[in-house]
N, C-alpha and C. Protein backbone atom coordinates (compact mmCIF):
# COMPACT_ATOMS: atom_id res chain seq x y z
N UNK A 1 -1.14 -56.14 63.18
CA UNK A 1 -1.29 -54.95 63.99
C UNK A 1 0.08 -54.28 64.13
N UNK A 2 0.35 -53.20 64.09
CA UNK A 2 1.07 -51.96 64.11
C UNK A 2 1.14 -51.26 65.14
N UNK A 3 1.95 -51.71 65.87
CA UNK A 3 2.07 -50.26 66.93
C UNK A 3 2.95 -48.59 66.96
N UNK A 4 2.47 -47.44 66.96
CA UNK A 4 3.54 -46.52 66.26
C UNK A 4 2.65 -45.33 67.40
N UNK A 5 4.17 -44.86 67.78
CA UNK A 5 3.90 -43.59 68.39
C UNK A 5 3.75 -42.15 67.76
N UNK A 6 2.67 -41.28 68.33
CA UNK A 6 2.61 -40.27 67.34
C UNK A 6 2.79 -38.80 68.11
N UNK A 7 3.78 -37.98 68.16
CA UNK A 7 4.53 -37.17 68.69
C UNK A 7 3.49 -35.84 68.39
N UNK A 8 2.86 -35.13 68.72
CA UNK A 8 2.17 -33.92 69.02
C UNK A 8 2.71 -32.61 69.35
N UNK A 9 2.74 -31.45 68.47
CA UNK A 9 3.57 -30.35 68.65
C UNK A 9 2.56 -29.19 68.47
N UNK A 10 2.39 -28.10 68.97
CA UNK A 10 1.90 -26.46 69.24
C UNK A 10 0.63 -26.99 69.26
N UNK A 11 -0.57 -26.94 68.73
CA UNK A 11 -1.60 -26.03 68.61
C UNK A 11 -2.16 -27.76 69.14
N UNK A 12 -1.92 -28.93 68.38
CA UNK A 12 -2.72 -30.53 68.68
C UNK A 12 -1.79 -30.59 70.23
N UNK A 13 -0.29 -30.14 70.29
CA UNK A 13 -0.40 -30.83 71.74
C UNK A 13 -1.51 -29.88 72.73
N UNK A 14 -1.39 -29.06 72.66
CA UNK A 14 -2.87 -28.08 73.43
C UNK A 14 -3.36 -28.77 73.74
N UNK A 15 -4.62 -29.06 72.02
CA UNK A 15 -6.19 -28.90 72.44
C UNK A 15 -5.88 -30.42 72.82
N UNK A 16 -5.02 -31.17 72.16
CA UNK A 16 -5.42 -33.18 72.46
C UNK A 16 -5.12 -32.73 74.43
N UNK A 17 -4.12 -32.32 74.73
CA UNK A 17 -3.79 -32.21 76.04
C UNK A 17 -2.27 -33.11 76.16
N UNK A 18 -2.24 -34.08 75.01
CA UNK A 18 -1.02 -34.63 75.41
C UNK A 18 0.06 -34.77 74.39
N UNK A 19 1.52 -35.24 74.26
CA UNK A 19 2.52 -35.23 74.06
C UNK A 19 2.94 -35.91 72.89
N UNK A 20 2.69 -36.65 73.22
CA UNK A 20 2.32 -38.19 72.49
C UNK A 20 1.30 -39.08 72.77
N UNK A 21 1.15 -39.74 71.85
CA UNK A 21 -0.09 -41.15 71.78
C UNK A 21 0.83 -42.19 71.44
N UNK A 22 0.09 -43.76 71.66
CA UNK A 22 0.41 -44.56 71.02
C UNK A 22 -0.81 -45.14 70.59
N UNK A 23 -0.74 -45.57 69.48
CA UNK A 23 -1.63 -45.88 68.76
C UNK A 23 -1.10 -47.62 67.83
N UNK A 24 -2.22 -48.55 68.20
CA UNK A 24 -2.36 -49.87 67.29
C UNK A 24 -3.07 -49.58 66.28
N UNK A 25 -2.45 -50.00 64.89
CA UNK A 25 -2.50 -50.38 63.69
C UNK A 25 -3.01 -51.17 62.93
N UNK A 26 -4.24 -51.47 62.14
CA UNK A 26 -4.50 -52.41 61.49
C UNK A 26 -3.14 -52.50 60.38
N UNK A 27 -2.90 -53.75 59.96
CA UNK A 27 -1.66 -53.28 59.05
C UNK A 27 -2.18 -54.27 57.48
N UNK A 28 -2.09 -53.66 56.45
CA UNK A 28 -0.93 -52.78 56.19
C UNK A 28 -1.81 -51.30 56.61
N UNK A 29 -1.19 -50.26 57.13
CA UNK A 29 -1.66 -48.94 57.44
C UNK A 29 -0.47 -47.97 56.83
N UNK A 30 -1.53 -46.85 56.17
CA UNK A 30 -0.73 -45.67 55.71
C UNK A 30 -0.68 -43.81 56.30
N UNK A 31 0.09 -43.31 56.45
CA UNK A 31 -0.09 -42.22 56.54
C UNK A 31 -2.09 -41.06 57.04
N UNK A 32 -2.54 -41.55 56.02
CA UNK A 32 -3.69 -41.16 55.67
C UNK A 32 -4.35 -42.08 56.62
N UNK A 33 -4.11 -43.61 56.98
CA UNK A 33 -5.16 -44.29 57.60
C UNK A 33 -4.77 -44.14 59.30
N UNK A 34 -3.55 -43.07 59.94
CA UNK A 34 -3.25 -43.40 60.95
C UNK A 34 -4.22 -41.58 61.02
N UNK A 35 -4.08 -40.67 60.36
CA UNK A 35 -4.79 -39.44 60.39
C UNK A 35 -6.42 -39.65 60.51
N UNK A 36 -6.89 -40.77 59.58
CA UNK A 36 -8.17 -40.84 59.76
C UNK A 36 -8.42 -41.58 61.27
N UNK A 37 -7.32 -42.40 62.01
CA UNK A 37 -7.75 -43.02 62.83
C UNK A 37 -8.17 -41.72 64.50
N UNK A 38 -7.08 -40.75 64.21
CA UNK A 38 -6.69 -39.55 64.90
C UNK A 38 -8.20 -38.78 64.77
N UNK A 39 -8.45 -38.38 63.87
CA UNK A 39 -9.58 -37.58 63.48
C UNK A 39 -10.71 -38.40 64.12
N UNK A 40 -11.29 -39.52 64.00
CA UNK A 40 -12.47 -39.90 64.58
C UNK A 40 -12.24 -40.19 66.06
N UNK A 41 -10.74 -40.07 66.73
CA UNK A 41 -10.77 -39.63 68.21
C UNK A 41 -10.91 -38.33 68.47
N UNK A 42 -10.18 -37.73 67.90
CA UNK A 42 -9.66 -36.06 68.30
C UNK A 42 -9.86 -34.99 67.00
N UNK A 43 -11.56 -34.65 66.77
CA UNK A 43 -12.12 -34.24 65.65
C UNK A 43 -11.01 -33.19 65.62
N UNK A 44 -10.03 -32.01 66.08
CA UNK A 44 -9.70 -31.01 65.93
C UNK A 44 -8.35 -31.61 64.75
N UNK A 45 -7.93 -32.87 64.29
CA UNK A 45 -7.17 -33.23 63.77
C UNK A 45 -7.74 -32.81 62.34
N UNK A 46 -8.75 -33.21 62.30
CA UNK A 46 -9.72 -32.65 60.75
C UNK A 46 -9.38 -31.78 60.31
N UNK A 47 -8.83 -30.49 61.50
CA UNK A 47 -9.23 -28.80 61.57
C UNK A 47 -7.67 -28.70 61.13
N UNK A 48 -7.00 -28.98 61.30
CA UNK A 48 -5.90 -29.04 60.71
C UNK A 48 -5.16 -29.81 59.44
N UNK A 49 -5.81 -30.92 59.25
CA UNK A 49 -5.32 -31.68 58.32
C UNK A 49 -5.08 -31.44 57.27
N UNK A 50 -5.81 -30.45 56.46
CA UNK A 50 -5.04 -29.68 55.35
C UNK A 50 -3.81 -29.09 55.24
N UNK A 51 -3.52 -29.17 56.57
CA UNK A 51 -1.79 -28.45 56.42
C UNK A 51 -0.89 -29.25 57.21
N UNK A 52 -1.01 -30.45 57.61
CA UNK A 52 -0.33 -31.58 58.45
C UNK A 52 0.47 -31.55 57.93
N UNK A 53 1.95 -31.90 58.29
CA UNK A 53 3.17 -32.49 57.45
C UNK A 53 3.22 -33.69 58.28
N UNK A 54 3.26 -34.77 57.76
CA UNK A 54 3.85 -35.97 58.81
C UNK A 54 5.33 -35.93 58.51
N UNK A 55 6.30 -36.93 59.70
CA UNK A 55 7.40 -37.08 59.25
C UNK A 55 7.43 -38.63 60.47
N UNK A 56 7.74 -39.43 59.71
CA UNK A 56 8.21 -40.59 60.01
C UNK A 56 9.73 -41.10 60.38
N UNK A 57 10.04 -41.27 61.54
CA UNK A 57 11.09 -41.53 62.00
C UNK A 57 12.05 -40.69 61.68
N UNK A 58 11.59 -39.39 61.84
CA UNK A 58 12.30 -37.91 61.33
C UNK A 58 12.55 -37.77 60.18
N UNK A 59 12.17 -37.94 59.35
CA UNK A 59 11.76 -37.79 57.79
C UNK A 59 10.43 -37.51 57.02
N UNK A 60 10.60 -36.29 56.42
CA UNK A 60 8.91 -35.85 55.93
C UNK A 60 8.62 -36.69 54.85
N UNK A 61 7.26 -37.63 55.06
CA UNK A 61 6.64 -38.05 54.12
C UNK A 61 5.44 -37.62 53.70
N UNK A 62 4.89 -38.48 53.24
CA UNK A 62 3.31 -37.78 51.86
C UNK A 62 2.71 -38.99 53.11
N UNK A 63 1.58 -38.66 53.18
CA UNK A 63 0.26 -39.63 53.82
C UNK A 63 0.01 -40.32 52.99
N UNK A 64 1.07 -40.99 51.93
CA UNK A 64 0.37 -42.66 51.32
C UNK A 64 1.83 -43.32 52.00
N UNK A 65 2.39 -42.97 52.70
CA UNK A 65 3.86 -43.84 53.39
C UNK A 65 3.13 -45.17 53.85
N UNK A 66 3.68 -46.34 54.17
CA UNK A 66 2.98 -47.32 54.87
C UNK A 66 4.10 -47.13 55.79
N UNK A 67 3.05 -47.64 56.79
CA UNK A 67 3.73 -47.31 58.21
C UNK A 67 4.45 -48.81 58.71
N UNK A 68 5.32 -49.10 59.65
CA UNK A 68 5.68 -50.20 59.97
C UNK A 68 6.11 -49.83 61.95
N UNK A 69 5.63 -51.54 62.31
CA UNK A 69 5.76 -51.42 63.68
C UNK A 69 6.64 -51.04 64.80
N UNK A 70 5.99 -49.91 65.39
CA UNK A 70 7.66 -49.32 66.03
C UNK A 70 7.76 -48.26 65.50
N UNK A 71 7.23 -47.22 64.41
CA UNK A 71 7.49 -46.08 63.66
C UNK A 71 7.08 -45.20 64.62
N UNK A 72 7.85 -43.85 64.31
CA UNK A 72 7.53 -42.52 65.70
C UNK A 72 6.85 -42.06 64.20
N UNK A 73 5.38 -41.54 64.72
CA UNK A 73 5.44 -40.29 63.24
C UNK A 73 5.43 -38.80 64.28
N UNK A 74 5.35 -37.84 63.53
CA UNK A 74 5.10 -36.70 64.05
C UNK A 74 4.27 -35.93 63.52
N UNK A 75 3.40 -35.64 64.10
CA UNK A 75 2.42 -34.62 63.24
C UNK A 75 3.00 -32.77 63.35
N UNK A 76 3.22 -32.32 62.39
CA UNK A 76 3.78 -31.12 62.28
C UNK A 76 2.78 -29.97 61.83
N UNK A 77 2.73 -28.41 62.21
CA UNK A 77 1.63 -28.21 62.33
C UNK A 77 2.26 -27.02 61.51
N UNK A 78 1.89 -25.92 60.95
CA UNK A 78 2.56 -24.57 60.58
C UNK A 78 2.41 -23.89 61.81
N UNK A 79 4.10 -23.22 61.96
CA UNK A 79 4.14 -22.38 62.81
C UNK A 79 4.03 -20.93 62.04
N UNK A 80 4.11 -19.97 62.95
CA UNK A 80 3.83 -18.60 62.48
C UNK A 80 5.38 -17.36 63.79
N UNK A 81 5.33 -16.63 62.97
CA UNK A 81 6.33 -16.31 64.06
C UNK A 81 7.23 -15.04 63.05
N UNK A 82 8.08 -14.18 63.72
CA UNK A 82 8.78 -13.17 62.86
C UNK A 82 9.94 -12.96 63.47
């Protein structure tokens, strides 16, 4: 098991309501399996997931990263702005 915090910014901290999560891990867990875990709590993760950037311990990775215990990810969302 995996424990990893997952940092929430614009549009998911909204609708989730909060800041961060922490979330346990089946391990080995990847990128993709901590999004699918997100999505069957907080369907609006779906609604975005085509344009997610994760970044792991402040570094952008691809959703096949394996995650390890203690990792911050961040879910990053496209901003818009001029």
């Amino acid at each position: 098991m995996s424990t990893v915090q997952v940092l929430l910014f614009s549009v998911l901290r909204q609708r989730i309501g909060e800041g961060s999560l922490v979330l346990d891990l089946e391990t080995p867990a990847t990128g993709a399996d901590l999004l699918d875990h997100l999505e069957a709590q907080y369907p609006i993760v779906g609604e975005y997931r085509p344009v997610l950037r994760l970044a792991v311990n402040q570094e952008y990775v691809p959703e096949t990263v394996t995650l390890a215990d203690g990792d911050e990810v961040a879910l990053i969302t496209p901003v818009s702005g001029g």
